[in-house]
C-alpha atoms as a PDB file:
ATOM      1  CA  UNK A   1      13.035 -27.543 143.325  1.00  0.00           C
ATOM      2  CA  UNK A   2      10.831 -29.430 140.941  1.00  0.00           C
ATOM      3  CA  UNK A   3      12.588 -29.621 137.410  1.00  0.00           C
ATOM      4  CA  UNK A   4      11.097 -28.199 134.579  1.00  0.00           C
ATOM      5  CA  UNK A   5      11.665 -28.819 130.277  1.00  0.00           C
ATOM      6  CA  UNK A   6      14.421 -26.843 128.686  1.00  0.00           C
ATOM      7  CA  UNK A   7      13.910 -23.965 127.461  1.00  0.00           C
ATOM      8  CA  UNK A   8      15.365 -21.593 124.545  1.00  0.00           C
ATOM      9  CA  UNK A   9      15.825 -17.726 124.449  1.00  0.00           C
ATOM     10  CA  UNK A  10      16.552 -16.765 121.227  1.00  0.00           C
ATOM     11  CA  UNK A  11      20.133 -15.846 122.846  1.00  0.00           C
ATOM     12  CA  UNK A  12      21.295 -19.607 121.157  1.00  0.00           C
ATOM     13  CA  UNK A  13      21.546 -20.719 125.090  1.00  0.00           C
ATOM     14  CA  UNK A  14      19.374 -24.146 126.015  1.00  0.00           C
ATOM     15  CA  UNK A  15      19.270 -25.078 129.939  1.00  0.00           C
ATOM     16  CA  UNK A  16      20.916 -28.120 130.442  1.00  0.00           C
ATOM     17  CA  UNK A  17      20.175 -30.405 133.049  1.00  0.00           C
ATOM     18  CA  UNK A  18      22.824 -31.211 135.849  1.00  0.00           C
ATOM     19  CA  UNK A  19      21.522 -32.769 138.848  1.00  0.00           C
ATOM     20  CA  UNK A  20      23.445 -33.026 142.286  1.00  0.00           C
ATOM     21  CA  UNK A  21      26.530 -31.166 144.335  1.00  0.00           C
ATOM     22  CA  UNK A  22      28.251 -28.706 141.525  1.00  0.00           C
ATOM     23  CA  UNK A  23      31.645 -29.127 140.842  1.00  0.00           C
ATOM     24  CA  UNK A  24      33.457 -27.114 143.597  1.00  0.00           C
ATOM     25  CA  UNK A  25      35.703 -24.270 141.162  1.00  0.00           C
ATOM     26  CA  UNK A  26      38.950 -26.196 141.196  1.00  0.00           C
ATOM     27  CA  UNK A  27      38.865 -27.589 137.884  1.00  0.00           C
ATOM     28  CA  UNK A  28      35.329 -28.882 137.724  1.00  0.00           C
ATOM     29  CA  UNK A  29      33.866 -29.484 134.387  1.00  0.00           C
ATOM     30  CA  UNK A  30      33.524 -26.233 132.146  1.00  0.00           C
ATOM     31  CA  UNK A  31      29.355 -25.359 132.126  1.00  0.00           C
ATOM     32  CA  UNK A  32      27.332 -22.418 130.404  1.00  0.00           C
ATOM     33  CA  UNK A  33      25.421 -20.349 132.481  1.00  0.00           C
ATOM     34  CA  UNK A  34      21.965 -21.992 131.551  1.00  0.00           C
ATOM     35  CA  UNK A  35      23.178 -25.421 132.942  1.00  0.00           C
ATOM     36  CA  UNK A  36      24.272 -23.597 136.144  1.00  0.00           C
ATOM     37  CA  UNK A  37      20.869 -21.808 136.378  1.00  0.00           C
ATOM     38  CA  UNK A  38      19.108 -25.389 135.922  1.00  0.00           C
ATOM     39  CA  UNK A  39      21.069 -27.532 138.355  1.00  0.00           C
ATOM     40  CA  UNK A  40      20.581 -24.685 141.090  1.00  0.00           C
ATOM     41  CA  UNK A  41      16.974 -24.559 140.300  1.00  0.00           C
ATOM     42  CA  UNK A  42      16.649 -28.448 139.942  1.00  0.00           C
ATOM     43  CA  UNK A  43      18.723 -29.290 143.412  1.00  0.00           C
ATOM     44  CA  UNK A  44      17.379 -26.590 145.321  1.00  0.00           C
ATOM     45  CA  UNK A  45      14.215 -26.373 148.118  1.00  0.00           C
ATOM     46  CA  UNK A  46      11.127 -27.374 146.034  1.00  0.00           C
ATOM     47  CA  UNK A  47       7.476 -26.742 147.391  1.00  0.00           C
ATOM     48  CA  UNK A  48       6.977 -27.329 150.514  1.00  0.00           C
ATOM     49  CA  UNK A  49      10.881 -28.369 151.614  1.00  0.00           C
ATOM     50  CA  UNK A  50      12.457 -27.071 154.445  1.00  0.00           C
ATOM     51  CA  UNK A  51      14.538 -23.415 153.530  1.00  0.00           C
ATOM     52  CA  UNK A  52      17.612 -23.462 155.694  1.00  0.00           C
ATOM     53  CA  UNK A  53      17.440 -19.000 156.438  1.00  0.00           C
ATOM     54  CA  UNK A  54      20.976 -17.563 156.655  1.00  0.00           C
ATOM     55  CA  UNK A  55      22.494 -15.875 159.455  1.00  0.00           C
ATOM     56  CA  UNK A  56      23.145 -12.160 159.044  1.00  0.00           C
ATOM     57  CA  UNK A  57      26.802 -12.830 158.872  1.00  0.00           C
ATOM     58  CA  UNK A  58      26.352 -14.945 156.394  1.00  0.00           C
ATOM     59  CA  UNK A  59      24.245 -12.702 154.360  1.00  0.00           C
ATOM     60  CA  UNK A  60      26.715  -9.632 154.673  1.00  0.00           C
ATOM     61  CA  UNK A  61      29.515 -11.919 153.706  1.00  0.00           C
ATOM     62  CA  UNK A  62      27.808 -13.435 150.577  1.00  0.00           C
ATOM     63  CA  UNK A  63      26.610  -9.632 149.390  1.00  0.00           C
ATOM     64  CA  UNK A  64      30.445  -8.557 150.551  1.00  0.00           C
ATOM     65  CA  UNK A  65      31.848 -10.967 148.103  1.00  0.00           C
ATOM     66  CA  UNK A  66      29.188 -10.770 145.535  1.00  0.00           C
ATOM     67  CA  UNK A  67      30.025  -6.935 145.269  1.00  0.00           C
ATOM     68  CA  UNK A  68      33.723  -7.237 144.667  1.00  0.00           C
ATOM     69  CA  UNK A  69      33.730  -9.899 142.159  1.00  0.00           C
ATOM     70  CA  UNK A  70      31.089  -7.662 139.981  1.00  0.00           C
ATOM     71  CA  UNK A  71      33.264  -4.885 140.862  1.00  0.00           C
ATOM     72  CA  UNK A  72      36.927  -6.109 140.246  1.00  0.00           C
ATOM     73  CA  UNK A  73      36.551 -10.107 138.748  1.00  0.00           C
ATOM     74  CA  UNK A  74      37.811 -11.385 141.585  1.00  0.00           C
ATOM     75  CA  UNK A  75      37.879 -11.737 145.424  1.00  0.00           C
ATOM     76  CA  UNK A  76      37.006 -13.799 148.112  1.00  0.00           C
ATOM     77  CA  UNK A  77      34.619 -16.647 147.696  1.00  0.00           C
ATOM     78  CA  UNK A  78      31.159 -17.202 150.158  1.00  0.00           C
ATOM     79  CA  UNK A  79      31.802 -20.062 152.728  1.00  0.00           C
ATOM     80  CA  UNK A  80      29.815 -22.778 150.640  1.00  0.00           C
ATOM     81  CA  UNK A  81      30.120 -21.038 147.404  1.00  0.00           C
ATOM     82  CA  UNK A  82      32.481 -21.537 144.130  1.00  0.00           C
ATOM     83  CA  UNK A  83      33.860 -19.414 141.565  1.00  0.00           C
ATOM     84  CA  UNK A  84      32.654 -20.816 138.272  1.00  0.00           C
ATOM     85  CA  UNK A  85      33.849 -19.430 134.805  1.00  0.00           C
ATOM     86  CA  UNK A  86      31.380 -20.042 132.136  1.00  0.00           C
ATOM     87  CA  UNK A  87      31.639 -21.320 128.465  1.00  0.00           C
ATOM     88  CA  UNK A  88      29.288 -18.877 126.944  1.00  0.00           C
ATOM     89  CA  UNK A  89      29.875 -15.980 127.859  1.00  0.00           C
ATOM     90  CA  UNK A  90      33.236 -14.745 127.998  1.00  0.00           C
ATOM     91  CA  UNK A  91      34.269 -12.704 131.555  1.00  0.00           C
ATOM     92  CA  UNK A  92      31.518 -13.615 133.645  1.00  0.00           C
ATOM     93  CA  UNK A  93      31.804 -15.388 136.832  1.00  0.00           C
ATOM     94  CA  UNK A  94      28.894 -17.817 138.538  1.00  0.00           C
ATOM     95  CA  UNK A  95      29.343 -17.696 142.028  1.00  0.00           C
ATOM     96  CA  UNK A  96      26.772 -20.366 143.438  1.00  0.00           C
ATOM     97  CA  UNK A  97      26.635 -23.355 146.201  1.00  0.00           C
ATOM     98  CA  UNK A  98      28.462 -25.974 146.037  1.00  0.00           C
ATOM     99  CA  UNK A  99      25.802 -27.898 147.678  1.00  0.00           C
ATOM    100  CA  UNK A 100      22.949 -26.742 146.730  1.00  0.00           C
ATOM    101  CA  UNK A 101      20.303 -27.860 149.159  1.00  0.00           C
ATOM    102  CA  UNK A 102      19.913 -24.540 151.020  1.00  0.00           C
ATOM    103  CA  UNK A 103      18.808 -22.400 148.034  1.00  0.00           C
ATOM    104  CA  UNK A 104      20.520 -19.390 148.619  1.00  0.00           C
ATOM    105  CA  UNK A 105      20.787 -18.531 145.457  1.00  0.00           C
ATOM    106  CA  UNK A 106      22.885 -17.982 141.957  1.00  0.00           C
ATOM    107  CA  UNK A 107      24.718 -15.240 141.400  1.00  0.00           C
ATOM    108  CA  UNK A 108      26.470 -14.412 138.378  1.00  0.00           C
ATOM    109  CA  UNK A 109      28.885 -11.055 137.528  1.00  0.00           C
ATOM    110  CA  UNK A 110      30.639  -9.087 134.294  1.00  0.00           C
ATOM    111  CA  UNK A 111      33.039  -6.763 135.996  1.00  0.00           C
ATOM    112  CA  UNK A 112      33.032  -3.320 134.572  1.00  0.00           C
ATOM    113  CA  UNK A 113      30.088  -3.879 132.753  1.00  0.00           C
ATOM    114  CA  UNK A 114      27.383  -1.124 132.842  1.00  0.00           C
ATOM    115  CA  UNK A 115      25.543  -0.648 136.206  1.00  0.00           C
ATOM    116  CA  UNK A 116      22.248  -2.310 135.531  1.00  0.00           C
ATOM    117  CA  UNK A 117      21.543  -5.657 137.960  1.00  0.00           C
ATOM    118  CA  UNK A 118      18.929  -8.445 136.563  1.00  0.00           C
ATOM    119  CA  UNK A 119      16.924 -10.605 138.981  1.00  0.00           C
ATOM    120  CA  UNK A 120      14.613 -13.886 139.308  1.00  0.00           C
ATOM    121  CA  UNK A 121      13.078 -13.614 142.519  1.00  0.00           C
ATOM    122  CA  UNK A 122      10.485 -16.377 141.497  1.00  0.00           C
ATOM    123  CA  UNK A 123      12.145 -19.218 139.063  1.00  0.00           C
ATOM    124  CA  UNK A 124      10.041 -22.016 137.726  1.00  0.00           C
ATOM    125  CA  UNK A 125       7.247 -20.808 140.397  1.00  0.00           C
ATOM    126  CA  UNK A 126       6.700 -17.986 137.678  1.00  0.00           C
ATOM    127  CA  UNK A 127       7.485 -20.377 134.806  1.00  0.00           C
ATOM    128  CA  UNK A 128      10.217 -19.625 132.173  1.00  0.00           C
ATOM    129  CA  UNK A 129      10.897 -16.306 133.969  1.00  0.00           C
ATOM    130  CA  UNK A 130      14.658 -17.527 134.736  1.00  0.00           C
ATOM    131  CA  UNK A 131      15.275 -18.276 131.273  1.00  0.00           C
ATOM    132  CA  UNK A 132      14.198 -14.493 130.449  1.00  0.00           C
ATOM    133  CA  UNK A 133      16.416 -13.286 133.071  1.00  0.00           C
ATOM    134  CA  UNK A 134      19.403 -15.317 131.537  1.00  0.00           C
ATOM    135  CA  UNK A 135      18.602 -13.643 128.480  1.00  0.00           C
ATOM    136  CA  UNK A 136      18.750 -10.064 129.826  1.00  0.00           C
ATOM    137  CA  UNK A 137      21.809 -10.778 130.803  1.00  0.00           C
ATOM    138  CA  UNK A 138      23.636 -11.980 127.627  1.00  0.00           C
ATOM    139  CA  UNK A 139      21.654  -9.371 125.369  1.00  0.00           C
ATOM    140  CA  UNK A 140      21.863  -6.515 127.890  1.00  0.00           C
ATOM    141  CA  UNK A 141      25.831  -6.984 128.865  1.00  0.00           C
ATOM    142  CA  UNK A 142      24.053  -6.433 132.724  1.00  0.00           C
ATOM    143  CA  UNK A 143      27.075  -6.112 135.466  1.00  0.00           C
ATOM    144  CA  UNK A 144      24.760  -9.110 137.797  1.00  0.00           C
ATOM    145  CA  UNK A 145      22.064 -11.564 137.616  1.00  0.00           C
ATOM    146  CA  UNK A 146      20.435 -12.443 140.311  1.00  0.00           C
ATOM    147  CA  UNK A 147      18.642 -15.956 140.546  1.00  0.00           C
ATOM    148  CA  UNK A 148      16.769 -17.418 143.796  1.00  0.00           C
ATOM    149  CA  UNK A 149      17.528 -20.526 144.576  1.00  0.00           C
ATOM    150  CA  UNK A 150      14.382 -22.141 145.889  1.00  0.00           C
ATOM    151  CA  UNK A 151      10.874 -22.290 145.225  1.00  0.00           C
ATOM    152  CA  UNK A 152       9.051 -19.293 146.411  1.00  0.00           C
ATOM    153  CA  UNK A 153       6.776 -21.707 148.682  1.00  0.00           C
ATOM    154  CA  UNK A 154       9.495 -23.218 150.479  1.00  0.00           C
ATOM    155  CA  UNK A 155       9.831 -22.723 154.398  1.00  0.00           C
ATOM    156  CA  UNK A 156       6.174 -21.699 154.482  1.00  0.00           C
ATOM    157  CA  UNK A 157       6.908 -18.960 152.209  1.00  0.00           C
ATOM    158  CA  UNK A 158      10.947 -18.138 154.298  1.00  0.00           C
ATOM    159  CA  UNK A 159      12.129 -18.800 150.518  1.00  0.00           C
ATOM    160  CA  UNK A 160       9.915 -15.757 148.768  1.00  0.00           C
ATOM    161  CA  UNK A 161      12.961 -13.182 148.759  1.00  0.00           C
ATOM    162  CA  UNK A 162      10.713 -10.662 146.858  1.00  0.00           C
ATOM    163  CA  UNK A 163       8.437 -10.488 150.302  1.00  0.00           C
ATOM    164  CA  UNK A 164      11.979 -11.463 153.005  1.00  0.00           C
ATOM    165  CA  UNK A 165      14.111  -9.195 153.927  1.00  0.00           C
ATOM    166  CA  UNK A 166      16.604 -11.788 155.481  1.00  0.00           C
ATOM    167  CA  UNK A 167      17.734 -13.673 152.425  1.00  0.00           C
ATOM    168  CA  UNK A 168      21.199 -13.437 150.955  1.00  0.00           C
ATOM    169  CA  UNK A 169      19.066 -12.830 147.644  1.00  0.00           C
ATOM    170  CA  UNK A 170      18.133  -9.501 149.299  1.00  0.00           C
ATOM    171  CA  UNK A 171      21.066  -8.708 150.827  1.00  0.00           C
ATOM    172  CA  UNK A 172      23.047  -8.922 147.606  1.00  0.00           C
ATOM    173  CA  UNK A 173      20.496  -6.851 145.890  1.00  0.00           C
ATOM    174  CA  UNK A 174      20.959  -4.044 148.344  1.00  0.00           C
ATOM    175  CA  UNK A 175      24.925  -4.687 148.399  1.00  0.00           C
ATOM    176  CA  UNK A 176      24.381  -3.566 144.385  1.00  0.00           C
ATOM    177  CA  UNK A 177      22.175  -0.718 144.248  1.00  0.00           C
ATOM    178  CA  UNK A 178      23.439   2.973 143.897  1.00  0.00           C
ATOM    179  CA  UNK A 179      22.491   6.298 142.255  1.00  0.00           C
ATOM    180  CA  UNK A 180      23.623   4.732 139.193  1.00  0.00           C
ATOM    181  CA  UNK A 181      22.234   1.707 139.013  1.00  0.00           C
ATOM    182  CA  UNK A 182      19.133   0.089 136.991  1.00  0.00           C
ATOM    183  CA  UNK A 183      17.791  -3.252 138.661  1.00  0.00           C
ATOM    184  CA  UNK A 184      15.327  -4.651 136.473  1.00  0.00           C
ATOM    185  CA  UNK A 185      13.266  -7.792 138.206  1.00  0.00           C
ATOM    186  CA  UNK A 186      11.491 -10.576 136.164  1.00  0.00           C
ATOM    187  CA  UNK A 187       8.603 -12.305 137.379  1.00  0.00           C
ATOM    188  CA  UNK A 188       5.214 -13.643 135.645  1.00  0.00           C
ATOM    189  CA  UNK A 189       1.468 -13.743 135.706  1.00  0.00           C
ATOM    190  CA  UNK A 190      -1.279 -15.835 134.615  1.00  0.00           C
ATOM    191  CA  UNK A 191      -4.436 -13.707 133.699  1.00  0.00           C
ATOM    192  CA  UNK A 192      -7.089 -16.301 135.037  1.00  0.00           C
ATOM    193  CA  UNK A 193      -6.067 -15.198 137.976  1.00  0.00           C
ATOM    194  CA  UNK A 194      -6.650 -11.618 138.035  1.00  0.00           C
ATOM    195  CA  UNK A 195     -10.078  -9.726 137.380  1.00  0.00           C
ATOM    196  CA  UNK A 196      -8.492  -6.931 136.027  1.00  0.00           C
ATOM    197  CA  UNK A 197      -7.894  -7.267 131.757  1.00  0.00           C
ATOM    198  CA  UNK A 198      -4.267  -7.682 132.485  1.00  0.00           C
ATOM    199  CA  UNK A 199      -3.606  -9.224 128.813  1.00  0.00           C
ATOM    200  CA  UNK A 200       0.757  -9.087 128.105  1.00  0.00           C
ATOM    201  CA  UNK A 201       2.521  -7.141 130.718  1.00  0.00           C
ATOM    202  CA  UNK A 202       2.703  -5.091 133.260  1.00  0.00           C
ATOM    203  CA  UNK A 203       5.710  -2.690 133.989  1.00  0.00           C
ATOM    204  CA  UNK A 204       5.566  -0.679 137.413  1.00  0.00           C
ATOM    205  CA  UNK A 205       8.373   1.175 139.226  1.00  0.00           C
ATOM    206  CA  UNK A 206       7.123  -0.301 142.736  1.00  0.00           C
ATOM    207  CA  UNK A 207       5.357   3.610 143.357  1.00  0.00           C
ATOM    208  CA  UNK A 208       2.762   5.282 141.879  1.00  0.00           C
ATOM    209  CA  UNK A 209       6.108   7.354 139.941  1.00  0.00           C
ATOM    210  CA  UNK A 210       6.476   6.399 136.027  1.00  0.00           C
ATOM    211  CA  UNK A 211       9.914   6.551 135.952  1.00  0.00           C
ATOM    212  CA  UNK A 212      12.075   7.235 132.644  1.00  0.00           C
ATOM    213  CA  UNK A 213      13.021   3.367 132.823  1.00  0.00           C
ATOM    214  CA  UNK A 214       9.652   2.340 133.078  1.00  0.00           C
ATOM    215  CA  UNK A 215       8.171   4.464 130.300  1.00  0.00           C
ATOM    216  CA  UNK A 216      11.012   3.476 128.155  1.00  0.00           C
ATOM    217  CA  UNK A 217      10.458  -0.516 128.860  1.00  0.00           C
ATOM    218  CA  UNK A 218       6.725   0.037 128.238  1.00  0.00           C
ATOM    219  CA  UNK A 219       7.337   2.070 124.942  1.00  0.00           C
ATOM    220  CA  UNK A 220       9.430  -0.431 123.598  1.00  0.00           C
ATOM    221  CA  UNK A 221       7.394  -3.608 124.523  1.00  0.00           C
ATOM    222  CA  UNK A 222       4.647  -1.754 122.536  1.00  0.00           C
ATOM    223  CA  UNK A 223       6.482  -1.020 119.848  1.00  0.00           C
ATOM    224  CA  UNK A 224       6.763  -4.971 119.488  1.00  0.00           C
ATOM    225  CA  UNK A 225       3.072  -5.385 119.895  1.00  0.00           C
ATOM    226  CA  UNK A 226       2.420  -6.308 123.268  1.00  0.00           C
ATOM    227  CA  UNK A 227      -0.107  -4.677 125.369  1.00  0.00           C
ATOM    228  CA  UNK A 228       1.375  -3.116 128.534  1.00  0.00           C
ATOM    229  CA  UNK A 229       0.136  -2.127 131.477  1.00  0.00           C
ATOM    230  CA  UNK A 230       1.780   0.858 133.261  1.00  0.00           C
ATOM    231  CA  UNK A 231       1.170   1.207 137.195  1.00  0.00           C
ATOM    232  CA  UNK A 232       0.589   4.944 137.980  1.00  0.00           C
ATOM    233  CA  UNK A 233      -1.244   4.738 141.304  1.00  0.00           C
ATOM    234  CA  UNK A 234      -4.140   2.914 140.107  1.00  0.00           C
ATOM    235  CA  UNK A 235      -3.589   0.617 136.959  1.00  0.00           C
ATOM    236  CA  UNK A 236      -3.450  -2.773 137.167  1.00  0.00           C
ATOM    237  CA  UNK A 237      -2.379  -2.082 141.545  1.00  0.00           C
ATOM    238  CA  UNK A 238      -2.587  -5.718 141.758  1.00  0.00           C
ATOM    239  CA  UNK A 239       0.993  -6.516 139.897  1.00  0.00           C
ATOM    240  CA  UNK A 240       2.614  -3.188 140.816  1.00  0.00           C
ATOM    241  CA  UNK A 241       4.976  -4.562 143.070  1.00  0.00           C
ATOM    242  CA  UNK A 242       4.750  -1.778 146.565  1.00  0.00           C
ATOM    243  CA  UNK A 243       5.460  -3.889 148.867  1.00  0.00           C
ATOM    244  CA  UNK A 244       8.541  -5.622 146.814  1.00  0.00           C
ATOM    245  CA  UNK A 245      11.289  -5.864 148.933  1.00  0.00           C
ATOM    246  CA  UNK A 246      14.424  -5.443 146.502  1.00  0.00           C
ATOM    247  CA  UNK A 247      12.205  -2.471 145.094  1.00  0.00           C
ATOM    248  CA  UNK A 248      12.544  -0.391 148.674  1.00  0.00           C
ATOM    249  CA  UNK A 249      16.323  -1.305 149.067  1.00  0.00           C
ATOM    250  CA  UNK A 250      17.338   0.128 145.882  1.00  0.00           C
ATOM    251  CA  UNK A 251      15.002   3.589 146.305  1.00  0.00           C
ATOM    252  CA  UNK A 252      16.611   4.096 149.810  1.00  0.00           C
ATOM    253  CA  UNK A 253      20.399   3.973 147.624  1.00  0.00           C
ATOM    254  CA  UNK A 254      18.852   6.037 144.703  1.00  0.00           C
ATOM    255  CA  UNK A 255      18.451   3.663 142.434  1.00  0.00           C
ATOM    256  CA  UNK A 256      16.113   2.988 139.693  1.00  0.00           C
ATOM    257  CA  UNK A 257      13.861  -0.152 140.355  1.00  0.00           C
ATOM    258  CA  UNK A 258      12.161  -1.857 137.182  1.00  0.00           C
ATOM    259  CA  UNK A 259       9.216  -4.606 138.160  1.00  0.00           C
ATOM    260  CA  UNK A 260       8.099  -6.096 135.235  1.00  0.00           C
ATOM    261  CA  UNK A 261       5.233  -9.001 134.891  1.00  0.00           C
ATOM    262  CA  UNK A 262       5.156 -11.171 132.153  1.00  0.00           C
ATOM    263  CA  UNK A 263       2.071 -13.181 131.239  1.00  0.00           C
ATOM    264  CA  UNK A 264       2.190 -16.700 130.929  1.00  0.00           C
ATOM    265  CA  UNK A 265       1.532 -17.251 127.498  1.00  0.00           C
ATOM    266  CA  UNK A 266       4.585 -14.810 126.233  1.00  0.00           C
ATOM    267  CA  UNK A 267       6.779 -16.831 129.184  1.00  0.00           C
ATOM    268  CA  UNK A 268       6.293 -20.709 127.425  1.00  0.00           C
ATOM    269  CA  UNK A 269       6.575 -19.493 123.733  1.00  0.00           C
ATOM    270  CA  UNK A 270       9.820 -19.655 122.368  1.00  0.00           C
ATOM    271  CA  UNK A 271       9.208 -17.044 120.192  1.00  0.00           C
ATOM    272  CA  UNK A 272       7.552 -14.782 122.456  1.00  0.00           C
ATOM    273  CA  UNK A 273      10.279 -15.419 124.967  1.00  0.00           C
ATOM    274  CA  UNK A 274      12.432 -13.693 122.115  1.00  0.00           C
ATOM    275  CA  UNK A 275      11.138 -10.604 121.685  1.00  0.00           C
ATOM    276  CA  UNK A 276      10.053  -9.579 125.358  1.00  0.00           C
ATOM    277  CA  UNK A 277      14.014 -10.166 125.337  1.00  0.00           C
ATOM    278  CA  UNK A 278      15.021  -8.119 122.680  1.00  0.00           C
ATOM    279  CA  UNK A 279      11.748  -4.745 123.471  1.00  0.00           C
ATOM    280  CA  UNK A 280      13.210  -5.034 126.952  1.00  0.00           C
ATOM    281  CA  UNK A 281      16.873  -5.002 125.813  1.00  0.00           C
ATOM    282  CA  UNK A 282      15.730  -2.040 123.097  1.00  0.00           C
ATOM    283  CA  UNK A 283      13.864  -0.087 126.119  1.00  0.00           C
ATOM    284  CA  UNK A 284      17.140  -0.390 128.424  1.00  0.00           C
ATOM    285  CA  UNK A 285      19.380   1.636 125.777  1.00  0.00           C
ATOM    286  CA  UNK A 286      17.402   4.228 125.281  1.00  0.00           C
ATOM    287  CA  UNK A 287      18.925   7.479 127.062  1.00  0.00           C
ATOM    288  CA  UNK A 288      18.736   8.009 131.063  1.00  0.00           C
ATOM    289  CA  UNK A 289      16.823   4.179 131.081  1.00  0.00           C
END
């Protein structure tokens, strides 16, 4: 994937850049979380490469594994996967590729943290939206974040796991999702490119239903000053996310499903970044969110 500049979150985290294999989990060199999100985006399918899809036993076993490290901190690793600790955040596990040129994907885990799941379906091809989602997850103490690991484009679109079913990105998603959980998805927009007067960000359940999560997101980004978009069966349909495919996994378990677009202007300012962080973060504590 085509490497982009580092970029802060107002979490104190910077993405470092570490190109090549990663170190396979037996006493490889210690990394934060950003660095891990950057070499996986940096070594993975970029535009137009090849995406190398996954076999539906190897899907099942990634989400398999996936689901009992965020469930008990440990358990069997992926075939082609490592178990990384991290230096930043104390009692989460990275469990990504150890060759990376497949781009199936990041996955990191708290155990016993509360049930709420972060994803990046589109890194870099949404700009800056991974280094959001890495700051959900530090400010939000999320039990999984979920980061794709190749360029939406790749494999003539294979790699999109918002719009593929068969992706290990999917199939963990689905592995995660119950009655209790919260799954909140990052992604970004540039308003050139749409004729409605889409101006900050747009939060939409996926249905024409405002759930409690989604009016509490969309109350709190507006108590920070952006203006937000709410999709109710007709506003701003465009961005509203009904055909997302992480979005119908987690109804058909029970859970709730948060789509959220971010315009590109709040995405590459550092400050910005910040507080779409920290009204997001605010929105997710507020009762039955």
């Amino acid at each position: 994937m085509r490497s982009g500049a580092a970029l802060a979150v107002g979490v104190a985290v910077t993405l470092t850049a570490c190109h090549g294999d990663l170190p396979d989990g037996r006493g490889g060199a210690a990394a934060s979380l950003p660095s891990l999100v950057s070499a996986t985006l940096d070594a993975g399918p970029g535009p137009g490469d090849r995406f190398e899809a996954a076999s539906g036993a190897e899907r099942r076993e990634i989400a398999r594994d996936v689901r009992r490290w965020s469930t008990h901190g440990r358990g069997p690793v992926p075939s082609g996967f490592a178990a990384r600790q991290v230096t930043d955040d104390a009692g989460v596990t990275v469990l990504t590729e150890t060759a990376l040129s497949r781009g199936w994907g990041l996955y990191a885990v708290r155990p016993g943290a509360r049930d709420l799941v972060i994803e990046v379906p589109h890194p870099r091809a949404d700009e800056a939206s991974e280094v959001i989602g890495v700051g959900l997850f530090a400010s939000t103490k999320a039990r999984a974040l979920l980061v794709a690991g190749a360029d939406r484009s790749a494999g003539r679109r294979a790699a999109d796991v918002a719009h593929n079913a068969t992706t290990p990105f999917a199939e963990v998603s689905a592995a995660l999702a119950s009655t209790q959980t919260t799954i909140v998805q990052v992604h970004g927009f540039d308003q050139d490119n749409h004729e409605e007067n889409l101006r900050d960000v747009v939060v939409s359940s996926g249905t024409k239903d405002v759930t409690t999560p989604v009016r509490s997101l969309a109350e709190a980004l507006r108590h920070k000053g952006f203006d937000v978009c709410v999709y109710d069966g007709s506003a701003c349909q465009a961005l509203a996310a009904t055909k997302n495919i992480q979005g119908r996994a987690a109804r058909a378990a029970g859970a709730d499903f948060v789509h959220i677009e971010i315009a590109r202007g709040i995405r590459t300012s550092e400050d910005r970044r910040a507080t779409v962080v920290e009204a997001i973060t605010a929105g997710l504590d507020q009762p039955g969110s």
